[in-house]
Every structure is written in C-alpha cells, then in structure tokens.
PDB file of N, CA and C in Angstrom:
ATOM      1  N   UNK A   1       0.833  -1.193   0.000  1.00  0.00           N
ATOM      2  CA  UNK A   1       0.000   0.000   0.000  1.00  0.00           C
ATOM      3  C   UNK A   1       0.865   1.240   0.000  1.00  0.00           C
ATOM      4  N   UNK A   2       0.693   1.831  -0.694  1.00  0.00           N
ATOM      5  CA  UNK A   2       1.384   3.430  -0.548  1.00  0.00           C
ATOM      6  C   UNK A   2       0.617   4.789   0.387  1.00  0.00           C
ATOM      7  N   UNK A   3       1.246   5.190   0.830  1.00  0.00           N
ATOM      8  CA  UNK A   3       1.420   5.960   1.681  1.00  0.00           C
ATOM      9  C   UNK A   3       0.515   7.158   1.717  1.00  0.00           C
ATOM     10  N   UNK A   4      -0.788   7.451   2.077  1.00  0.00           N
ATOM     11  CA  UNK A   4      -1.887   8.512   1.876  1.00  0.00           C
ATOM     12  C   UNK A   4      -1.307   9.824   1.584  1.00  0.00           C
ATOM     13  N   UNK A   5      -0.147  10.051   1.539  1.00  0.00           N
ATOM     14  CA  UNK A   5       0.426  11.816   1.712  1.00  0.00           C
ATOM     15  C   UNK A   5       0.886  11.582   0.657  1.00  0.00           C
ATOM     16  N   UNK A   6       1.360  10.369  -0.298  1.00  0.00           N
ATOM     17  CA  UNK A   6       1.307  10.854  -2.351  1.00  0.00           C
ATOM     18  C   UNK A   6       0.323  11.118  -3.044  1.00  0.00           C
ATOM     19  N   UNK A   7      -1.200  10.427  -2.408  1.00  0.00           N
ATOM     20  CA  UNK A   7      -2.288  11.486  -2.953  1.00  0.00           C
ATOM     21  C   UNK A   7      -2.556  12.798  -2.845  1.00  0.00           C
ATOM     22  N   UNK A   8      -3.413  13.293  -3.560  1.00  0.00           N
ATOM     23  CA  UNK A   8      -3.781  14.861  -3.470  1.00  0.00           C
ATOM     24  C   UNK A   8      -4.856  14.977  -2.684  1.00  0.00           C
ATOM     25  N   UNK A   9      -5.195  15.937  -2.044  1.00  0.00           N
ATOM     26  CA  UNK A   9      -6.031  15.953  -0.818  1.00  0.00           C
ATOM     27  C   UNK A   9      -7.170  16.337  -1.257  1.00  0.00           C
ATOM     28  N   UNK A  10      -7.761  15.527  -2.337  1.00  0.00           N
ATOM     29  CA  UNK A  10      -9.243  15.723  -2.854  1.00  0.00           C
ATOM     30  C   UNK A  10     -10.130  14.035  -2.223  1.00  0.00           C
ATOM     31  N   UNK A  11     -10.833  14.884  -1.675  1.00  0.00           N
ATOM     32  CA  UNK A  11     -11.159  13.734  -1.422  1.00  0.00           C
ATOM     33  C   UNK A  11     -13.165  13.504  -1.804  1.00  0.00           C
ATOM     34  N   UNK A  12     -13.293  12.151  -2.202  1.00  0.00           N
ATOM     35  CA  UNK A  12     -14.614  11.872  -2.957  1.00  0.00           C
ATOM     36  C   UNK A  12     -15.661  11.376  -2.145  1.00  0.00           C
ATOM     37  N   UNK A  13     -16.602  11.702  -1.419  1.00  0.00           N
ATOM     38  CA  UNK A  13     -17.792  10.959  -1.017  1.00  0.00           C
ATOM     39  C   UNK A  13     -18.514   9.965  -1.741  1.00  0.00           C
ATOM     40  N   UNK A  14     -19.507   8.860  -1.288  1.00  0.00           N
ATOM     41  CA  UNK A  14     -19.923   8.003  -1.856  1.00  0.00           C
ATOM     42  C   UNK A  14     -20.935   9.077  -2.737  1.00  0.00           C
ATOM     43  N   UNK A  15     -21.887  10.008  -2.584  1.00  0.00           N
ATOM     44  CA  UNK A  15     -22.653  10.782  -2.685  1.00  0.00           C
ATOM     45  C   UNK A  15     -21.871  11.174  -4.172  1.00  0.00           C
ATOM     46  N   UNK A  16     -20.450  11.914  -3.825  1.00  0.00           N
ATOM     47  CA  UNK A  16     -20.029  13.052  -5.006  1.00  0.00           C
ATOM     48  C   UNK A  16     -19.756  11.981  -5.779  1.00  0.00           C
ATOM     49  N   UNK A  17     -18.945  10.495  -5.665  1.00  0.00           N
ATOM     50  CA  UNK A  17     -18.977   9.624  -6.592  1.00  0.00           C
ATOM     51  C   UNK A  17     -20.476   9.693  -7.940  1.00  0.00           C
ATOM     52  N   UNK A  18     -21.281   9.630  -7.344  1.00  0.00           N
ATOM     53  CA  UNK A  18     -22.784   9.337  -8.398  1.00  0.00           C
ATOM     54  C   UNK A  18     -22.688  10.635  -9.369  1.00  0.00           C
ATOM     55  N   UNK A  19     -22.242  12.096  -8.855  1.00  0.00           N
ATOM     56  CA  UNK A  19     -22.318  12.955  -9.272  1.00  0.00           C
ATOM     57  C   UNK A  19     -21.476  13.375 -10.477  1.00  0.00           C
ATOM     58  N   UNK A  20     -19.977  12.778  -9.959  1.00  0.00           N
ATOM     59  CA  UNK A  20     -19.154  13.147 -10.781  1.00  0.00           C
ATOM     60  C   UNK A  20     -18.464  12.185 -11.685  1.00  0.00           C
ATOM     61  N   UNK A  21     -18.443  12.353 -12.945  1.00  0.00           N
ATOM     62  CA  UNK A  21     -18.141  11.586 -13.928  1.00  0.00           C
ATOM     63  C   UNK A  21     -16.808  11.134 -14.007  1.00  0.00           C
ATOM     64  N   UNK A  22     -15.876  10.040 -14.352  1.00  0.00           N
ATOM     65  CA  UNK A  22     -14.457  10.198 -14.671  1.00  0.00           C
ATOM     66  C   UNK A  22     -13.884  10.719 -15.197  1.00  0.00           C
ATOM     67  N   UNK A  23     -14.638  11.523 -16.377  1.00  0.00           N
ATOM     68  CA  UNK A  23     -14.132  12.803 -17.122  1.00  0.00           C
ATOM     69  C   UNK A  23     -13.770  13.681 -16.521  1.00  0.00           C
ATOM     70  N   UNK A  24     -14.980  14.593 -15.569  1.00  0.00           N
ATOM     71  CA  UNK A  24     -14.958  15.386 -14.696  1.00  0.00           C
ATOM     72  C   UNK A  24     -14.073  15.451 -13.013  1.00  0.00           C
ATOM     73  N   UNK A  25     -14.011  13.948 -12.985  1.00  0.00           N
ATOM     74  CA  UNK A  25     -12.924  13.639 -11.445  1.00  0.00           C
ATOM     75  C   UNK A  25     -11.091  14.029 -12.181  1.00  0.00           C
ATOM     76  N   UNK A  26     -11.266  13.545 -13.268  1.00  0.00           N
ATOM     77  CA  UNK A  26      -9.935  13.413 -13.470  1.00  0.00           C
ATOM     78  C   UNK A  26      -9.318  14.820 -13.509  1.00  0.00           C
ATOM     79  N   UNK A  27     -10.562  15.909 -14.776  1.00  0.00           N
ATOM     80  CA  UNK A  27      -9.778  16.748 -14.865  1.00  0.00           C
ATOM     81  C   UNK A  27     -10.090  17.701 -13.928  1.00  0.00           C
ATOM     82  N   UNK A  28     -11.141  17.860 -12.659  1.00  0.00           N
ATOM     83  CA  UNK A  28     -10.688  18.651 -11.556  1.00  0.00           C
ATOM     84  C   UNK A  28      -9.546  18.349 -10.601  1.00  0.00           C
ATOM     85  N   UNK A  29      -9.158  17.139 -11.017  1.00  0.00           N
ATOM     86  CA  UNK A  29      -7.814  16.675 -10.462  1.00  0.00           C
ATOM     87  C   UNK A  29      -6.590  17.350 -11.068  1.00  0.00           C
ATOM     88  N   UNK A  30      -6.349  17.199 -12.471  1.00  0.00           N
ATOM     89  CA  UNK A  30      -5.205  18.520 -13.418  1.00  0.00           C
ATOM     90  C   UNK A  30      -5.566  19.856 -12.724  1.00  0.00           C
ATOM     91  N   UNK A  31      -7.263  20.225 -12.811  1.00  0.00           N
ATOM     92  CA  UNK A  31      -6.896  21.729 -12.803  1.00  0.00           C
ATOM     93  C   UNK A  31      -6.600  21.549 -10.994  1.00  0.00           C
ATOM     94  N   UNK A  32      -6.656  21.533  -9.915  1.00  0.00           N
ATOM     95  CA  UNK A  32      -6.470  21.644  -8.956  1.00  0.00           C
ATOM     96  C   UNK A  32      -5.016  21.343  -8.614  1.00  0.00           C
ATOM     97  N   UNK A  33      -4.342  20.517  -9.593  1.00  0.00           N
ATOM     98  CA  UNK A  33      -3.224  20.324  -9.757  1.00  0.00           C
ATOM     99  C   UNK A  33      -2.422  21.318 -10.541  1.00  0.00           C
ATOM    100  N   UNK A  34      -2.658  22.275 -10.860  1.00  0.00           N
ATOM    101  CA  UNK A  34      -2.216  23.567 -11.684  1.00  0.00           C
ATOM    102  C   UNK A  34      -0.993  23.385 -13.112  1.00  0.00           C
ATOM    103  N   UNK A  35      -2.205  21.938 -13.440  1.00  0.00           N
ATOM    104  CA  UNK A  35      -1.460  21.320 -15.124  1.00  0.00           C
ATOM    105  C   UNK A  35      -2.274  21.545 -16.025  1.00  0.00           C
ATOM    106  N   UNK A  36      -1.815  21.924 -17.185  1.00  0.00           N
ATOM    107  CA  UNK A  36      -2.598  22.081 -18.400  1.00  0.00           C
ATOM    108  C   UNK A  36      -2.615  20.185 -18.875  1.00  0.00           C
ATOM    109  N   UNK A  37      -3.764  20.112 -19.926  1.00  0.00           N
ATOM    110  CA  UNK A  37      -3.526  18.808 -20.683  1.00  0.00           C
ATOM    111  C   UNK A  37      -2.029  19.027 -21.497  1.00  0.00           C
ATOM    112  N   UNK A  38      -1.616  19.714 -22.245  1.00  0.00           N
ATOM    113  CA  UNK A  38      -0.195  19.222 -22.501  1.00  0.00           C
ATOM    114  C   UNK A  38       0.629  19.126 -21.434  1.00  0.00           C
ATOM    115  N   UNK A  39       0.421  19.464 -19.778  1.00  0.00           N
ATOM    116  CA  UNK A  39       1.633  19.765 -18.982  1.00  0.00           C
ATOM    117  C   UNK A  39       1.622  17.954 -18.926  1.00  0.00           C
ATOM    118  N   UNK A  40       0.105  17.406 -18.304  1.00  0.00           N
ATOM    119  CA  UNK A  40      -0.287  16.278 -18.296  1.00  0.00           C
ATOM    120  C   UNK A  40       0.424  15.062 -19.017  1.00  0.00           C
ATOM    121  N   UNK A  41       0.003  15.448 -20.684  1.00  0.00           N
ATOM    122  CA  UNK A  41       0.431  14.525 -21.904  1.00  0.00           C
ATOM    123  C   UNK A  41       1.892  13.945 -21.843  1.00  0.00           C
ATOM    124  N   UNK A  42       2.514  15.480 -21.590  1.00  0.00           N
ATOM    125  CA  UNK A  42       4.178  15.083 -21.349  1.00  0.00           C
ATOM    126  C   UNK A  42       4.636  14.813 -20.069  1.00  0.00           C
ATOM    127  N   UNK A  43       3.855  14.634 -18.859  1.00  0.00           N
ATOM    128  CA  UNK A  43       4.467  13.689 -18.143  1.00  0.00           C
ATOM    129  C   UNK A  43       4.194  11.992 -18.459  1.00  0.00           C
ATOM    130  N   UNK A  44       2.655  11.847 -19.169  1.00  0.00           N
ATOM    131  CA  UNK A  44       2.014  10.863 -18.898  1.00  0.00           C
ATOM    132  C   UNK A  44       2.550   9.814 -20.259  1.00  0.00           C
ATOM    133  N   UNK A  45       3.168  10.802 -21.381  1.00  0.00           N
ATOM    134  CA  UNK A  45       3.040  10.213 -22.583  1.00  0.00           C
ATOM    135  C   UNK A  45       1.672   9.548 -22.729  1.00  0.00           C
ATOM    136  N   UNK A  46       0.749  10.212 -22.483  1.00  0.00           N
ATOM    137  CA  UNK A  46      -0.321  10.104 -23.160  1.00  0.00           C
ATOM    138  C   UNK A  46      -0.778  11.354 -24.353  1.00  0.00           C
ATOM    139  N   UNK A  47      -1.572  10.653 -25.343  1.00  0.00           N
ATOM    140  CA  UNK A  47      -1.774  12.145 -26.620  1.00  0.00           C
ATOM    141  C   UNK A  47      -2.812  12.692 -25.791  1.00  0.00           C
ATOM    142  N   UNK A  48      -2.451  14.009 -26.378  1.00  0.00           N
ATOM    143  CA  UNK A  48      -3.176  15.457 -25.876  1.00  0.00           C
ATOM    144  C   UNK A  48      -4.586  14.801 -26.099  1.00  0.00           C
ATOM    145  N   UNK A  49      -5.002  14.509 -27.182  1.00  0.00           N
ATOM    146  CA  UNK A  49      -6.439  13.900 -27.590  1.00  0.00           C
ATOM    147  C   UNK A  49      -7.069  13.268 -26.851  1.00  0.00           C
ATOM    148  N   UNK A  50      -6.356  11.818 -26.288  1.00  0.00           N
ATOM    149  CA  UNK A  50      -6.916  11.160 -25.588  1.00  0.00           C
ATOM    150  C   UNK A  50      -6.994  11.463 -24.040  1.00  0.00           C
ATOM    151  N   UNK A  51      -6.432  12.447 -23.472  1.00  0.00           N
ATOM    152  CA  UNK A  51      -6.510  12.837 -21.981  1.00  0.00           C
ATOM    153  C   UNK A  51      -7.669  13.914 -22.594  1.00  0.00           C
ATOM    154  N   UNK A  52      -7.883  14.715 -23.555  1.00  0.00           N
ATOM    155  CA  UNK A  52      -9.447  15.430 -23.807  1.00  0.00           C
ATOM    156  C   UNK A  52     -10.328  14.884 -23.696  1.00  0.00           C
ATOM    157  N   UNK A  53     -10.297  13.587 -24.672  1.00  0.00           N
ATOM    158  CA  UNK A  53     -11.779  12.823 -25.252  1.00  0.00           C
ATOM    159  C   UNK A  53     -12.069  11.886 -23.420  1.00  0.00           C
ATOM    160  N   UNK A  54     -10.732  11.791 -22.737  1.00  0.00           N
ATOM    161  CA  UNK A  54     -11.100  10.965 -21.451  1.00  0.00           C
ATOM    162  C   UNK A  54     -12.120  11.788 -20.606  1.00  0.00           C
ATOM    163  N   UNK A  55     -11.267  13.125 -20.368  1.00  0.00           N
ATOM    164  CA  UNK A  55     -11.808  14.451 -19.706  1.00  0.00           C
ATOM    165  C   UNK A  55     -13.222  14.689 -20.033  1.00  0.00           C
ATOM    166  N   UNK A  56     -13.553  13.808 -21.354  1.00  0.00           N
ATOM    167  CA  UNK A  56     -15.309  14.303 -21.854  1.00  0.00           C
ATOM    168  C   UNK A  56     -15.784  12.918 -21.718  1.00  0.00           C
ATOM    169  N   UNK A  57     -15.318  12.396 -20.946  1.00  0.00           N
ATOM    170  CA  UNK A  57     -15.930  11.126 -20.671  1.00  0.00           C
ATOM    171  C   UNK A  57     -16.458  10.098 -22.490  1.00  0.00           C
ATOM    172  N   UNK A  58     -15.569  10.873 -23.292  1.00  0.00           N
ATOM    173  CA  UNK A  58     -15.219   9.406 -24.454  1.00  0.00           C
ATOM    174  C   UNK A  58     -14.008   8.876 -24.439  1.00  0.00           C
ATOM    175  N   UNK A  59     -14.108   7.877 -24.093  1.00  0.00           N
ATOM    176  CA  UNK A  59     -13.224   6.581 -23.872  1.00  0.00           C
ATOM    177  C   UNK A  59     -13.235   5.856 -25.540  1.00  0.00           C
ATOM    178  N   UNK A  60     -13.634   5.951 -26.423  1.00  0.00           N
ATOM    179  CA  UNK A  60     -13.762   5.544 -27.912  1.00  0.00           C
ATOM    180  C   UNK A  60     -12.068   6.009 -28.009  1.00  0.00           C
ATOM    181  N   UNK A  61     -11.434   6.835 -28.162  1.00  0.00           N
ATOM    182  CA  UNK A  61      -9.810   7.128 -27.898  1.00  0.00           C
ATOM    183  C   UNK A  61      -8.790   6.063 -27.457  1.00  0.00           C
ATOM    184  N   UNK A  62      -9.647   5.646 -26.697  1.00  0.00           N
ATOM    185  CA  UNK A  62      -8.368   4.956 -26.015  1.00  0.00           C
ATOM    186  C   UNK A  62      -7.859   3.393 -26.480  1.00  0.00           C
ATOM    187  N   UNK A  63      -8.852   2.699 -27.447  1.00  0.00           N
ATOM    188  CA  UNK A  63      -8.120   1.797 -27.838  1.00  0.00           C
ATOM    189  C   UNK A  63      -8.753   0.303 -27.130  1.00  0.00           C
ATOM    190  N   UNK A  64      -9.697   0.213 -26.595  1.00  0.00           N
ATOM    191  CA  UNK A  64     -10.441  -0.335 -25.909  1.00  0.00           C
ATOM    192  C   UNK A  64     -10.471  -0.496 -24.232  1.00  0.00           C
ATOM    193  N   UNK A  65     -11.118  -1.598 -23.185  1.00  0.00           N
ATOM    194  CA  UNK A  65     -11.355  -1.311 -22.043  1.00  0.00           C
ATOM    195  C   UNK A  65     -10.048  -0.943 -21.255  1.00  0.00           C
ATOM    196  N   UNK A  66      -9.042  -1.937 -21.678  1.00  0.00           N
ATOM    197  CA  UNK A  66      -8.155  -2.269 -20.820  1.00  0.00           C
ATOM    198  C   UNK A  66      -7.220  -1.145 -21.317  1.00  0.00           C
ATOM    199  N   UNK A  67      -6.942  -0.661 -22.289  1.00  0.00           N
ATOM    200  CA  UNK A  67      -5.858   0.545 -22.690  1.00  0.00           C
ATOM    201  C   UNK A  67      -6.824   1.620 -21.860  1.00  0.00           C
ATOM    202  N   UNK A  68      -8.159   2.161 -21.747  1.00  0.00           N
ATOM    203  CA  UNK A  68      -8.700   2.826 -20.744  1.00  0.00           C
ATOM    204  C   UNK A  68      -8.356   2.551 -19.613  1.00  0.00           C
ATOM    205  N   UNK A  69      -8.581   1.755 -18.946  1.00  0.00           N
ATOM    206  CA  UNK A  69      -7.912   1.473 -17.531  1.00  0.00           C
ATOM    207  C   UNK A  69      -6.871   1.634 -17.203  1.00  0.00           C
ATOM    208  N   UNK A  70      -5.896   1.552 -18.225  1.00  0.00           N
ATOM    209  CA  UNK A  70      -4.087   2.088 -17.854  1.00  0.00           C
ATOM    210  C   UNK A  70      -3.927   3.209 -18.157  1.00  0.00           C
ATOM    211  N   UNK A  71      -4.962   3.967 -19.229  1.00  0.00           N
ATOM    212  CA  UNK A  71      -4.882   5.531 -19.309  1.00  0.00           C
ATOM    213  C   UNK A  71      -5.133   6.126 -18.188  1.00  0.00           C
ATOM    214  N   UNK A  72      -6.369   5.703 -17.383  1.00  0.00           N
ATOM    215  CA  UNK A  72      -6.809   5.956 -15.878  1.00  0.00           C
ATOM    216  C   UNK A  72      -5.946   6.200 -15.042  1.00  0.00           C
ATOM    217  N   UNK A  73      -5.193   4.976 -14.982  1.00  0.00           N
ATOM    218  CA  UNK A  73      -4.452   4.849 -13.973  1.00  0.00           C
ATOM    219  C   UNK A  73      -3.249   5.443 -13.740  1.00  0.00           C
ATOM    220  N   UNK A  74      -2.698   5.735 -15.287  1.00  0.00           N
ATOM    221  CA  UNK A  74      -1.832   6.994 -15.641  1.00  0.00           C
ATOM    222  C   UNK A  74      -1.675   7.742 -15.204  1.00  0.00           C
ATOM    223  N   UNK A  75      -3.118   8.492 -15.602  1.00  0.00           N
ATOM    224  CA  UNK A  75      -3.121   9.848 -15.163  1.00  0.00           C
ATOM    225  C   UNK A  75      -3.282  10.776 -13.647  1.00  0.00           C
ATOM    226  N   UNK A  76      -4.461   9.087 -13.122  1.00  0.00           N
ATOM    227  CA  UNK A  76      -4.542   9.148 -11.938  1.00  0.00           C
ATOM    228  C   UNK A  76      -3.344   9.385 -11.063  1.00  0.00           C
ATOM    229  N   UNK A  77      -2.133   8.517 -11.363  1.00  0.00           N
ATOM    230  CA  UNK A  77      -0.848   8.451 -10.816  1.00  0.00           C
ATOM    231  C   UNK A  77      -0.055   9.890 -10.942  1.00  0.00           C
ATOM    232  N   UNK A  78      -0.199  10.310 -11.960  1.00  0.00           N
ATOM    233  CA  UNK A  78       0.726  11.708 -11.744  1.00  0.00           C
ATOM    234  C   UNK A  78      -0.506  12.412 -11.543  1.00  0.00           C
ATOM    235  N   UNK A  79      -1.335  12.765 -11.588  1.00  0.00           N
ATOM    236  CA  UNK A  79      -2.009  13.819 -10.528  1.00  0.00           C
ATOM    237  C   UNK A  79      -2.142  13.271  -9.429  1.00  0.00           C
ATOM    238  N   UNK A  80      -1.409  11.989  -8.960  1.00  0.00           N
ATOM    239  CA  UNK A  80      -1.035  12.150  -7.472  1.00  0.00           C
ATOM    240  C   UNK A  80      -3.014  11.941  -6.521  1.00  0.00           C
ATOM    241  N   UNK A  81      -3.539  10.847  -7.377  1.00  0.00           N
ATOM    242  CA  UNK A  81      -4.869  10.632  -6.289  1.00  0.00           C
ATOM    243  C   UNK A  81      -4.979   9.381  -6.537  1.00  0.00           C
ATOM    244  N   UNK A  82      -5.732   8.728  -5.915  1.00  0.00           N
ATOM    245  CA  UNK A  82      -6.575   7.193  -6.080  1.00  0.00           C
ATOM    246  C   UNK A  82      -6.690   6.807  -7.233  1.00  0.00           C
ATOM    247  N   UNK A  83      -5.913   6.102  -7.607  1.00  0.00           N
ATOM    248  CA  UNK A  83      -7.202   5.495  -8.696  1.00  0.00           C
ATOM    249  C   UNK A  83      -8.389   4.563  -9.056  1.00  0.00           C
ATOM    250  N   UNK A  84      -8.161   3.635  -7.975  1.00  0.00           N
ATOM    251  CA  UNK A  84      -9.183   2.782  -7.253  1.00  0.00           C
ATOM    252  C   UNK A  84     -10.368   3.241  -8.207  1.00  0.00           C
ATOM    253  N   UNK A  85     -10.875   3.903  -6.566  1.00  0.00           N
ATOM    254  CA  UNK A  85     -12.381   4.796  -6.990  1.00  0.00           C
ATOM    255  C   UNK A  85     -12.853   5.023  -8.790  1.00  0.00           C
ATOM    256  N   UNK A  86     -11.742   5.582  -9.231  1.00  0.00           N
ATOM    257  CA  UNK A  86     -12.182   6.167 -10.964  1.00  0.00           C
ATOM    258  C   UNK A  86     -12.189   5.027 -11.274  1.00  0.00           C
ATOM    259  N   UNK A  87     -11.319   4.135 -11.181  1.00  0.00           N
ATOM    260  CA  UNK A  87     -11.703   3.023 -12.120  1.00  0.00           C
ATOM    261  C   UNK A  87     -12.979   2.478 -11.507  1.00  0.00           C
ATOM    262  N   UNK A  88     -13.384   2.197 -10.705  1.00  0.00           N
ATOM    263  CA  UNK A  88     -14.883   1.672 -10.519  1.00  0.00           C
ATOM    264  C   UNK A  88     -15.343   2.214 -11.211  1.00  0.00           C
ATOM    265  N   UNK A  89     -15.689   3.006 -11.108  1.00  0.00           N
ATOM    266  CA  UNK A  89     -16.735   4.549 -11.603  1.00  0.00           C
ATOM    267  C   UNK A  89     -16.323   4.222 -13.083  1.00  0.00           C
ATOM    268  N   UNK A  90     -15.615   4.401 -13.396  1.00  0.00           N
ATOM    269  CA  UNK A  90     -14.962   4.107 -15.237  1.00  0.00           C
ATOM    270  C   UNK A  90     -16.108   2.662 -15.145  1.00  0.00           C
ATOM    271  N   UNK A  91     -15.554   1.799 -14.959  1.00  0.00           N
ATOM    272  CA  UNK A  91     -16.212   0.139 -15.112  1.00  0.00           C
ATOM    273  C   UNK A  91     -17.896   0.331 -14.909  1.00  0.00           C
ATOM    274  N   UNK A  92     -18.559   0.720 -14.053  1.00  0.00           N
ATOM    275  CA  UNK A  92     -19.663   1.340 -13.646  1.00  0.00           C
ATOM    276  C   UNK A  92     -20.540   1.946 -14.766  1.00  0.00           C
ATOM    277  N   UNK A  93     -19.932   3.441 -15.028  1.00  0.00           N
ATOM    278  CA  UNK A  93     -19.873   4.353 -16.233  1.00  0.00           C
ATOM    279  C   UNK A  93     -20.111   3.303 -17.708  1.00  0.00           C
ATOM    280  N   UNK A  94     -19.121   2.649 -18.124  1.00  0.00           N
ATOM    281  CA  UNK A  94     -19.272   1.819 -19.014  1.00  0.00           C
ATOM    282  C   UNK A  94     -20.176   0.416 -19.079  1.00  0.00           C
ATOM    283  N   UNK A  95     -20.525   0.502 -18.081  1.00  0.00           N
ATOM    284  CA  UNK A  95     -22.042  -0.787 -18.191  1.00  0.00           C
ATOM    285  C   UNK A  95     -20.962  -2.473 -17.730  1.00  0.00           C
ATOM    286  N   UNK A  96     -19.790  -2.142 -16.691  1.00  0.00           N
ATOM    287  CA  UNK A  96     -18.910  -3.137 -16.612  1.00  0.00           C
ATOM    288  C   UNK A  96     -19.257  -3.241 -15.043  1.00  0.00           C
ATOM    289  N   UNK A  97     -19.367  -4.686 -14.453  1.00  0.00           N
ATOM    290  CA  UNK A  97     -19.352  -5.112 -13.198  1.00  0.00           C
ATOM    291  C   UNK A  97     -18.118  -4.768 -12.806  1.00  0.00           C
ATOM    292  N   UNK A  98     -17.856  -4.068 -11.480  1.00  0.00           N
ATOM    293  CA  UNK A  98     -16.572  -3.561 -10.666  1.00  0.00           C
ATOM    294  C   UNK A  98     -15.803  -4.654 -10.799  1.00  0.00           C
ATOM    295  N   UNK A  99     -14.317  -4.727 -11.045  1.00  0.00           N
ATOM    296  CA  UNK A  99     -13.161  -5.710 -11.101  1.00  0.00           C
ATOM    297  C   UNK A  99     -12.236  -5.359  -9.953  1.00  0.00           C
ATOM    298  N   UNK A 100     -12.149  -5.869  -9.280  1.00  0.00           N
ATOM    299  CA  UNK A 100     -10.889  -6.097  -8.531  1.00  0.00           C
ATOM    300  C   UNK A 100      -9.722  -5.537  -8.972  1.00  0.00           C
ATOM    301  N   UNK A 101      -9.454  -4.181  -8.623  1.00  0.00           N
ATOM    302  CA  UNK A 101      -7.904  -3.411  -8.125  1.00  0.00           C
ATOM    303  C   UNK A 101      -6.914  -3.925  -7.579  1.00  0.00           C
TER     304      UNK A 101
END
C-alpha cells in the first residue's frame, strides 16, 4: 500500500462519486493540480487527444477497455490521487461489473 500523503487531498464521497463523472474527477484533479492537458500529456506520454476525449468522458480514444484502464491509472498516478475509486466509476460508467484493483 502506498502511503496517503502521495495522494492529493481531494477527497470523494460516496454521494459526489454518483455525481461526478471520470471525465470530470480526473480533470478537476489537473486543474487543482495547476497542469494544463499538454503539462499532463508530457508527463504521462499520453496524446493530448486522448486525456481530452477521457476528460469528456469518451473513452472511444483509447483503444479499448483495458488501454482505458491504464490511461486511468496513468493519469490518476501523476495527478497524485486514487485510482481505485475512478476506475470503478470508469467500469460502472461503461455498463462493466466492478473488477478487482
């Protein structure tokens, strides 16, 4: 397990979960993180495109489920939060029974 003080101190209720989309978790995670999508792209080597089309909650970008899930987890990782949670919510979001993290 890693250490709660490499996440970012956003933290998600079961409540704000329903509310907020993975598009929308991720990229109030950049902007609160004071990264643009290219600051993002070039840490993540992910394309500018596909951290957008994620940010708008289309996942059609990414190449199917499982290249989504490592884009997730990507990005999740350098903005420094959970990724757990999004990926449910991703799996959820997409009409997929929760998988084991």
């Amino acid at each position: 397990l890693r250490p709660r003080s490499r996440y970012c101190e956003v933290e998600f209720s079961s409540e704000e979960l329903a509310q907020v989309s993975v598009g929308e978790r991720l990229q109030q995670a950049r902007v609160a993180a004071g990264l643009t999508v290219s600051d993002l792209a070039d840490q993540t080597k992910i394309r500018v495109t596909i951290i957008t089309a994620i940010e708008q909650d289309d996942f059609s970008y990414c190449g199917g489920v499982t290249y989504a899930r490592g884009q997730i987890r990507s990005l999740a990782k350098a903005l420094r939060t959970d990724a757990v949670p999004i990926l449910v919510e991703f799996e959820i979001q997409i009409g997929l029974p929760p998988s084991a993290h």
